[in-house]
Protein backbone atom coordinates (compact mmCIF):
# COMPACT_ATOMS: atom_id res chain seq x y z
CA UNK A 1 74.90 1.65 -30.73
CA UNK A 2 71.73 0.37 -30.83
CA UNK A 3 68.69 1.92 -32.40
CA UNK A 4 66.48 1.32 -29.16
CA UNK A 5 67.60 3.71 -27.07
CA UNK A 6 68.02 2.35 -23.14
CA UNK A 7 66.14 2.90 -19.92
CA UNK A 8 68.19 5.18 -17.44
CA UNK A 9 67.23 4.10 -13.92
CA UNK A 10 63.86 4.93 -12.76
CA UNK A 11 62.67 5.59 -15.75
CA UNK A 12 59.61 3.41 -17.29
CA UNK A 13 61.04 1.37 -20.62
CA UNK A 14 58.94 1.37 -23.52
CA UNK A 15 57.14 -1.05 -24.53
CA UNK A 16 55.29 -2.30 -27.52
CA UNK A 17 51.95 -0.50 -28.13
CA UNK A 18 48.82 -2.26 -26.83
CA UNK A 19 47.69 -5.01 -29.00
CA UNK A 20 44.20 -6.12 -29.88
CA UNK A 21 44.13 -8.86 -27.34
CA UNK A 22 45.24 -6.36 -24.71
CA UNK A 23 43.08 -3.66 -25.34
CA UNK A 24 40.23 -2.64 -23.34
CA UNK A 25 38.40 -1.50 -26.29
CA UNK A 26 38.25 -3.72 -28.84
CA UNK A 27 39.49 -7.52 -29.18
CA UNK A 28 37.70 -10.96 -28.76
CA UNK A 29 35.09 -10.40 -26.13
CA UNK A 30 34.58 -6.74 -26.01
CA UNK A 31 32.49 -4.24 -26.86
CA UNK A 32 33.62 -2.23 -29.93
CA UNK A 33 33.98 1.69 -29.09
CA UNK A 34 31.53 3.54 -31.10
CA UNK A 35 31.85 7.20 -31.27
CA UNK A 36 28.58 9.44 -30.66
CA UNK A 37 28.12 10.44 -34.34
CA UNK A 38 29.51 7.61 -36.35
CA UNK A 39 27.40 6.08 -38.52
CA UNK A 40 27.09 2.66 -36.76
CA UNK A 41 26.00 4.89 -33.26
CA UNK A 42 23.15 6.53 -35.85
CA UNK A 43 22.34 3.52 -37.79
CA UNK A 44 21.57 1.61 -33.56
CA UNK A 45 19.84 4.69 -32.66
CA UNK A 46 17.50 4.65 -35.39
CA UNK A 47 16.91 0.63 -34.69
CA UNK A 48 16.33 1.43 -31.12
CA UNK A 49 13.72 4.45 -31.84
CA UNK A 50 12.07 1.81 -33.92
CA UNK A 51 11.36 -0.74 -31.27
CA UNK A 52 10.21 2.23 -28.48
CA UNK A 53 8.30 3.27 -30.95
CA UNK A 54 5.14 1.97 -30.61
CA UNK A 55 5.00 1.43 -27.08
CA UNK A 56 5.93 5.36 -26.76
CA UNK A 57 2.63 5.99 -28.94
CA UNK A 58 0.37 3.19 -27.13
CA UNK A 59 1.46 4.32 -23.76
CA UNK A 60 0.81 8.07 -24.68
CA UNK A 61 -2.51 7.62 -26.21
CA UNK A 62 -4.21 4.90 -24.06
CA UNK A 63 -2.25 5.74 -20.47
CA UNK A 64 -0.46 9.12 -20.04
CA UNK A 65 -3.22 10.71 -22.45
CA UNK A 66 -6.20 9.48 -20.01
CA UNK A 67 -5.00 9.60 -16.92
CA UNK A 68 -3.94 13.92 -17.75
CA UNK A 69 -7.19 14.26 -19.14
CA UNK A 70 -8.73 12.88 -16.10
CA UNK A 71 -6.75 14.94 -13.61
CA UNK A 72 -7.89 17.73 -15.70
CA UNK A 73 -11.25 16.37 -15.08
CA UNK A 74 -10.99 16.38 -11.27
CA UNK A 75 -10.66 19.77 -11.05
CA UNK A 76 -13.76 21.02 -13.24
CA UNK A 77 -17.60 20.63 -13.06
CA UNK A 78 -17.28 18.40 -16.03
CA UNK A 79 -20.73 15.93 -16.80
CA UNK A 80 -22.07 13.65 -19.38
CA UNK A 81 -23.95 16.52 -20.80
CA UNK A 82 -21.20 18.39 -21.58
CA UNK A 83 -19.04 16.62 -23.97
CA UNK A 84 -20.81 18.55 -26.82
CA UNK A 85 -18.96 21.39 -25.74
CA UNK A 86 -15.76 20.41 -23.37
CA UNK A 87 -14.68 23.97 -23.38
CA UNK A 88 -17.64 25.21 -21.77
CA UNK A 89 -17.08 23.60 -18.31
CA UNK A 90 -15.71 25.55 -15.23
CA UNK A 91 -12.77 25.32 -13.04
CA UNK A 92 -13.96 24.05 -9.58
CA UNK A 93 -10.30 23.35 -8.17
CA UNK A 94 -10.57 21.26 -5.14
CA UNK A 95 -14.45 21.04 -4.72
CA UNK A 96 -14.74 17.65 -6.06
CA UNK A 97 -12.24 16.44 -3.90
CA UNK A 98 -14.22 18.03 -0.85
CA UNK A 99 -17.17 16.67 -1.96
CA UNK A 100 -15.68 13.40 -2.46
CA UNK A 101 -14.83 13.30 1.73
CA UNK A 102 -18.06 14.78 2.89
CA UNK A 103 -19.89 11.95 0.39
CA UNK A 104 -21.63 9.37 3.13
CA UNK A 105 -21.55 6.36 0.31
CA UNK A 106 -18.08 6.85 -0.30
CA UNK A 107 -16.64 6.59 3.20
CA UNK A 108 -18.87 3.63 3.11
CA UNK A 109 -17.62 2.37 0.30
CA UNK A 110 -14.29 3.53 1.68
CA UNK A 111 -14.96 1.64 5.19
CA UNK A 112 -15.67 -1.21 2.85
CA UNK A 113 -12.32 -1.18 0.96
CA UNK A 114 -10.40 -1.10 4.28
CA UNK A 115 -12.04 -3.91 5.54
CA UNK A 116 -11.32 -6.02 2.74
CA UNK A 117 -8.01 -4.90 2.08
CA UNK A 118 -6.71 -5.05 5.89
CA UNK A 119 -8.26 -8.80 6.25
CA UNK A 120 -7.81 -10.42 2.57
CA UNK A 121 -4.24 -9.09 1.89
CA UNK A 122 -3.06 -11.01 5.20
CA UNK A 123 -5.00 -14.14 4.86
CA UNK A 124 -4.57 -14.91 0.86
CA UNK A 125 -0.57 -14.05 1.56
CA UNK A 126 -0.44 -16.61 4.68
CA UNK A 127 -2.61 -19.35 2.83
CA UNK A 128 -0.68 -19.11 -0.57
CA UNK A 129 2.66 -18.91 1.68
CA UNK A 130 1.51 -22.34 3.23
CA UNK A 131 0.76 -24.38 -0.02
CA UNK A 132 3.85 -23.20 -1.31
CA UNK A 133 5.41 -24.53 1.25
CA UNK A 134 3.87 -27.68 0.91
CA UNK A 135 4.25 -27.72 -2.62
CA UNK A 136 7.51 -27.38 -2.36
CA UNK A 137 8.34 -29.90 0.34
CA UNK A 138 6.07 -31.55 1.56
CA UNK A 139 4.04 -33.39 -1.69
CA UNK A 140 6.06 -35.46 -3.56
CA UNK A 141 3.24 -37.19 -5.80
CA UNK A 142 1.24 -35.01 -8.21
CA UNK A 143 2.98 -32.22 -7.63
CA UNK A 144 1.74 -30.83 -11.14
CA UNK A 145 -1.06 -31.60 -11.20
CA UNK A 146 -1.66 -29.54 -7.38
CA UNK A 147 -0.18 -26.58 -9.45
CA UNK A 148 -2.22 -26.40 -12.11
CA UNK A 149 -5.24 -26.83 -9.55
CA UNK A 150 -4.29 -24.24 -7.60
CA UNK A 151 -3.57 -22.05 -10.58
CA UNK A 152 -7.39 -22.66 -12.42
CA UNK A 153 -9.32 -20.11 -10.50
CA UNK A 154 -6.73 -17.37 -11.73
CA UNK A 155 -7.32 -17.66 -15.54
CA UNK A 156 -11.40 -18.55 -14.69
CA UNK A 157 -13.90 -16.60 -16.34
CA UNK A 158 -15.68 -14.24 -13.36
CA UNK A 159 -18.96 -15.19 -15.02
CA UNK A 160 -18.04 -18.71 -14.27
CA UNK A 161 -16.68 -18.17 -11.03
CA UNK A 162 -19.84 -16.16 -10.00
CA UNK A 163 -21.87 -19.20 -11.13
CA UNK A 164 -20.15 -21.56 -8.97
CA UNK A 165 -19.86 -19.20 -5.66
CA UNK A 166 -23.59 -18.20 -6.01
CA UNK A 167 -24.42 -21.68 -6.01
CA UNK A 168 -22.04 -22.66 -2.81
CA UNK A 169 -23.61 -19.78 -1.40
CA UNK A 170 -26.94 -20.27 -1.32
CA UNK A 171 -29.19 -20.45 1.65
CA UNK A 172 -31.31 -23.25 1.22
CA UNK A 173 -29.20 -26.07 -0.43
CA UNK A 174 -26.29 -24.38 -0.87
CA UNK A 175 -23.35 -26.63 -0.64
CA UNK A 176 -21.90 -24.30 2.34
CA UNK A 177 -24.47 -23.99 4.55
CA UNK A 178 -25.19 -27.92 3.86
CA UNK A 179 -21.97 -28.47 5.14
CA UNK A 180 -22.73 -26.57 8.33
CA UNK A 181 -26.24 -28.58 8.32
CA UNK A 182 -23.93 -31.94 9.29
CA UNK A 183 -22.74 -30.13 12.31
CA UNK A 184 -26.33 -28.61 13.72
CA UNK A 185 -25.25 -24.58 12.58
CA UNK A 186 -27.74 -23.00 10.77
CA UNK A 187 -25.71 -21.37 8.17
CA UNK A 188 -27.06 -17.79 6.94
CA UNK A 189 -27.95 -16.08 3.67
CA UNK A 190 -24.24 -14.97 2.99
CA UNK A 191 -25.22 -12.64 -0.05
CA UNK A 192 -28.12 -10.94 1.52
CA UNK A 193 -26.51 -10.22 5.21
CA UNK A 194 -24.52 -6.94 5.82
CA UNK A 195 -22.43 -8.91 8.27
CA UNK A 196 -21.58 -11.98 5.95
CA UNK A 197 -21.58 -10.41 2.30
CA UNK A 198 -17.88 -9.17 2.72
CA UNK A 199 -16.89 -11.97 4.15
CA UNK A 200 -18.35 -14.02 1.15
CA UNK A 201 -16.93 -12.01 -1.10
CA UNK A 202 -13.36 -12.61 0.89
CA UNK A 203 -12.92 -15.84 0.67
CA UNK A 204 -14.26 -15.75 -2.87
CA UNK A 205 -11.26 -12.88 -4.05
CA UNK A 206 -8.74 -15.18 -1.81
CA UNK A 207 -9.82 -18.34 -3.83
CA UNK A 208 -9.25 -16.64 -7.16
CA UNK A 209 -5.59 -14.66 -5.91
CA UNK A 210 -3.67 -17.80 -4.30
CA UNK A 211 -2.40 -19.50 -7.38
CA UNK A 212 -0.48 -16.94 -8.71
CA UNK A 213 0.99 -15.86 -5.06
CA UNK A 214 1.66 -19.95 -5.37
CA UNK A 215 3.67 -19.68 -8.28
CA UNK A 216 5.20 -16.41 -7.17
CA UNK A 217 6.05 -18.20 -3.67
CA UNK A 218 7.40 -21.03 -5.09
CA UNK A 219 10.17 -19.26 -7.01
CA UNK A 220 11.71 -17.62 -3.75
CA UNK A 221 11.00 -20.87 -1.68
CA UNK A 222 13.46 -23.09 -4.31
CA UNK A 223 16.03 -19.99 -4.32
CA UNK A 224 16.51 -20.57 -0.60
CA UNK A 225 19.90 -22.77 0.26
CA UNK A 226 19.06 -26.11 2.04
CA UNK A 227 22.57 -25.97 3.18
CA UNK A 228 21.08 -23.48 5.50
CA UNK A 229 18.25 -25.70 7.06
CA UNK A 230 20.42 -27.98 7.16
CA UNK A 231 23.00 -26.30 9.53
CA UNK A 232 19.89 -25.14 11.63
CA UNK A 233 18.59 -28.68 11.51
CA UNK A 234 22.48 -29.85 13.13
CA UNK A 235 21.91 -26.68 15.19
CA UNK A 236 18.66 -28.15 16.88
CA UNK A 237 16.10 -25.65 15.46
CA UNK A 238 12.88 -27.71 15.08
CA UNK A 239 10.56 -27.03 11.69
CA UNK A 240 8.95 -23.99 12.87
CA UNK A 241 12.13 -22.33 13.85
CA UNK A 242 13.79 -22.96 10.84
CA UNK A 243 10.36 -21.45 8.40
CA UNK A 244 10.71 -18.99 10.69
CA UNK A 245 14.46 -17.63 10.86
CA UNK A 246 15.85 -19.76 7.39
CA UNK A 247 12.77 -19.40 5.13
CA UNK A 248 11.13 -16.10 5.83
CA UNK A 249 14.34 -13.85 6.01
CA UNK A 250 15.30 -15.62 2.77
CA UNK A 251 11.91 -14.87 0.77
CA UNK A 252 11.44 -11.89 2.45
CA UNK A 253 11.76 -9.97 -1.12
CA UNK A 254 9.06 -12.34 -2.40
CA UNK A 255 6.92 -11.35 0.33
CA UNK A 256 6.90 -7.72 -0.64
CA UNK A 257 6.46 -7.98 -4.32
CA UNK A 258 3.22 -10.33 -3.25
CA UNK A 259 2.08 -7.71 -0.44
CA UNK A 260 2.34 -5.02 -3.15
CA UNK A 261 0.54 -6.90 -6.53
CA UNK A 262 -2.18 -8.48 -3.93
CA UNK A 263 -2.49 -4.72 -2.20
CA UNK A 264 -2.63 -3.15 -5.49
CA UNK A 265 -5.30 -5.06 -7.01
CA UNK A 266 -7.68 -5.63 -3.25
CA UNK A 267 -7.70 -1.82 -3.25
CA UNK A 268 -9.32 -1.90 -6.85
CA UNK A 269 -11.43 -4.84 -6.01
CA UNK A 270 -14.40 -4.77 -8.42
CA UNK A 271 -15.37 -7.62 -10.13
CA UNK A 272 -16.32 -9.43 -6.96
CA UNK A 273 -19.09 -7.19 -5.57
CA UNK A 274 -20.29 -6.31 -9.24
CA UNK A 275 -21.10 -9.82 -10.73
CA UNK A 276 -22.45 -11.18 -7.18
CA UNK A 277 -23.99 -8.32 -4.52
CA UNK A 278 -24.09 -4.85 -6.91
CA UNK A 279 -22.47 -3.36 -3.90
CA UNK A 280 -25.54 -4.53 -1.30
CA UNK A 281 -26.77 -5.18 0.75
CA UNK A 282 -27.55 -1.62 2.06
CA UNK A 283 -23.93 -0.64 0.39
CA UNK A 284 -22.40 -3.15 2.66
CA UNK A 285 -20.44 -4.81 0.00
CA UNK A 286 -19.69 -1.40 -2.20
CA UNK A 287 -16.39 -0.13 -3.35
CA UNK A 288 -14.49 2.57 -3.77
CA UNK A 289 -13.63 1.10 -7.68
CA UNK A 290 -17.58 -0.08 -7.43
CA UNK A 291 -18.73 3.88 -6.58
CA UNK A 292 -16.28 5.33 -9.32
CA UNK A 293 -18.03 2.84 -11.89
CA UNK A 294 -21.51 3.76 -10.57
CA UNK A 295 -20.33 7.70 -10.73
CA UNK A 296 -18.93 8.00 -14.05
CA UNK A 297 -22.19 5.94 -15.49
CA UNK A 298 -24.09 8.71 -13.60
CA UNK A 299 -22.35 11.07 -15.58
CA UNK A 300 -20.84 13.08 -12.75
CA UNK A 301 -16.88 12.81 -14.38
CA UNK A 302 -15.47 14.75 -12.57
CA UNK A 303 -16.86 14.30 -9.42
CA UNK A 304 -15.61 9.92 -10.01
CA UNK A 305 -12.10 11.51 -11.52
CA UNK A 306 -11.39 13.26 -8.46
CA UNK A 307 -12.35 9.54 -6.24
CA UNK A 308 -10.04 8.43 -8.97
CA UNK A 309 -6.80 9.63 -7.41
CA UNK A 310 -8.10 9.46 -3.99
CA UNK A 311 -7.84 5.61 -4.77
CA UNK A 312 -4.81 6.49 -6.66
CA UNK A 313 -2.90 7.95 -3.14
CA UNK A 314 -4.28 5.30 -1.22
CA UNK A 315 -2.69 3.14 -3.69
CA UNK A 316 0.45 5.04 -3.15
CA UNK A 317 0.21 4.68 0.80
CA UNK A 318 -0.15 1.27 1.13
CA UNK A 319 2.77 0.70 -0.94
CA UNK A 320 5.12 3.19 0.96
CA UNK A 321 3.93 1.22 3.90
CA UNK A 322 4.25 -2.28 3.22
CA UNK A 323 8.30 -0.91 2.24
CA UNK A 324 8.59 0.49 5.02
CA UNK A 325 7.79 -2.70 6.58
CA UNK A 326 8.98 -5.66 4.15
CA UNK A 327 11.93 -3.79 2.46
CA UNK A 328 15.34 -3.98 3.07
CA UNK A 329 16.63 -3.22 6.22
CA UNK A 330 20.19 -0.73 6.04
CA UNK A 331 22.33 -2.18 8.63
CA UNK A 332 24.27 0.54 8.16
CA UNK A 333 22.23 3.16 9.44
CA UNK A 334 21.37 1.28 12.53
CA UNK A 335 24.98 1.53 12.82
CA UNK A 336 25.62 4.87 12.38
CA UNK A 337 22.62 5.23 15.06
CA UNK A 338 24.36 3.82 17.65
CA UNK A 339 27.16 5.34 19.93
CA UNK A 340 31.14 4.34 19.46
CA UNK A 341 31.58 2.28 22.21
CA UNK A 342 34.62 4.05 24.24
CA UNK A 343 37.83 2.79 23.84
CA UNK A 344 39.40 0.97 27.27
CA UNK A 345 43.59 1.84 27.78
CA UNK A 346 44.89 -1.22 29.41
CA UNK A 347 46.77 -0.14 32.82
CA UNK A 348 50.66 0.13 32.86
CA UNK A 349 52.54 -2.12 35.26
CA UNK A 350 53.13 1.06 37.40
CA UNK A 351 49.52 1.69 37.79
CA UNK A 352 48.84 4.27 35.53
CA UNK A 353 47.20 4.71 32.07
């Protein structure tokens, strides 16, 4: 008889134990199994720790560490004065935050913010939206070269930028209003009118933003499938129709991360009305970031720590909103929304069902 004993019916026959090719552990390919307290798991651990490291204590002591201290700051009568002796302050809870909304110059400055944020986020998305575009398609010569140009303003000194815009801006032979001289307008002082400062400062903070939207737009615009205009292009839909239902469903993701980064950083606009306006004229150019510099150079640190996360929440807001709005729609909740259609029983040949 032989030594390898038979398989009755229905019963599995044994095989050959799995080989190193076969196994879904280790072979050629895969990753090697490596217990929680063997030596090599220790020894990665330790290389891993290593590399965190120092972005662990860099993050602690120049990001987590300030921003707790300043929340601790929002919350106490804290001033210049008393950083000779921190401990003497006092616990104001939310005064400073009450104080903060019953401050005229801050719902100013607030009013201000707004307005800039609800008028510059839409127009430097749609402008960089529409080089990229023709970037991307439309210029076939030079294309670098448009690039780079477009990209310039963003790595720009502000001193130098200031230079030039004061100098476009001026109201005598500034190169704006001389402009607006060829056509018989009488172009105003832009920098010392509370209706044309923000404006000014506008298109000054869309100039600088575009080129890296550009580049940011250009990435999702080459990720979309021409296979796709082209079916809508055999399907008759004309150019607008196919930027409109090809192009902007397919970037739609690239249109929120750019809605986000440009409403991140128009909430915290400060450079713009601190080299050119100091926040006039008559705080019509002023800022919430603007007021929170002018505060803590005041002195009054916890009175600016509290406006801090005011900004911080707004922050927060917009974000949650523009989401809500560009994000991902779940098809499948609209789906579960809606009511099973009822189900139809096809009539017998004797007339009933």
């Amino acid at each position: 008889m032989s030594s390898r004993t038979e398989a009755g019916p229905g019963a599995a026959a044994p095989g050959p134990g799995p080989s190193p090719e076969t196994s879904p552990r280790i072979g050629p390919g895969r990753d090697i199994a490596v217990r929680a307290h063997s030596p090599l798991y220790r020894r990665r651990t330790r290389i891993a720790w290593g590399f965190a490291i120092p972005f662990m204590v860099l993050f602690l002591a120049f990001t987590l560490g300030p921003v707790l201290m300043s929340l601790g700051m929002s919350v106490t009568d804290i001033r210049s004065a008393d950083l000779r002796n921190p401990f003497d302050v006092n616990f104001v809870g939310l005064d400073n935050f009450a104080a903060v909304f019953a401050d005229e110059i801050f719902r100013k400055a607030a009013l201000n913010t707004a307005y800039f944020v609800l008028v510059g986020i839409p127009l430097t998305i749609a402008l960089s939206l529409a080089i990229a575009v023709l970037l991307n398609i439309g210029i076939t010569r030079l294309k670098a070269f448009f690039r780079i140009g477009y990209y310039m303003p963003v790595v720009t000194s502000i001193v130098a930028v200031a230079v030039v815009w004061r100098f476009l801006l001026q109201p005598d032979n500034g190169l704006i209003n001389e402009v607006l001289g060829w056509f018989g307008i009488d172009g105003p002082n832009w920098l010392a009118s509370t209706t044309w400062a923000m404006p000014a400062l506008i298109a000054m903070a869309t100039w600088r933003s575009i080129g890296t939207l550009i580049i940011i737009f250009l990435a999702g615009l080459q990720a979309v499938d021409p296979a796709q205009h082209e079916a809508a292009a055999l399907d008759g839909a004309g150019g607008w129709q196919r930027f409109r239902f090809v192009t902007l469903p397919a970037v739609r993701p690239t249109l929120l991360f750019a809605a986000v980064i440009t409403g991140i950083g128009y909430l915290q606009f400060f450079e713009e009305p601190f080299v050119m306006t100091q926040g006039g004229p008559l705080n019509s150019t002023i800022s919430v970031a603007y007021y929170i510099y002018n505060q803590f150079g005041f002195g009054n640190y916890g009175f600016a720590a509290a406006m801090s996360y005011v900004l911080f929440v707004a922050i927060i807001i917009l974000t949650l909103v523009q989401f809500r709005a560009l994000g991902d729609r779940d098809e499948t909740k609209r789906r579960r929304r809606r009511k099973p259609a009822r189900a139809v029983v096809p009539a017998t040949p004797g007339g009933t069902r």
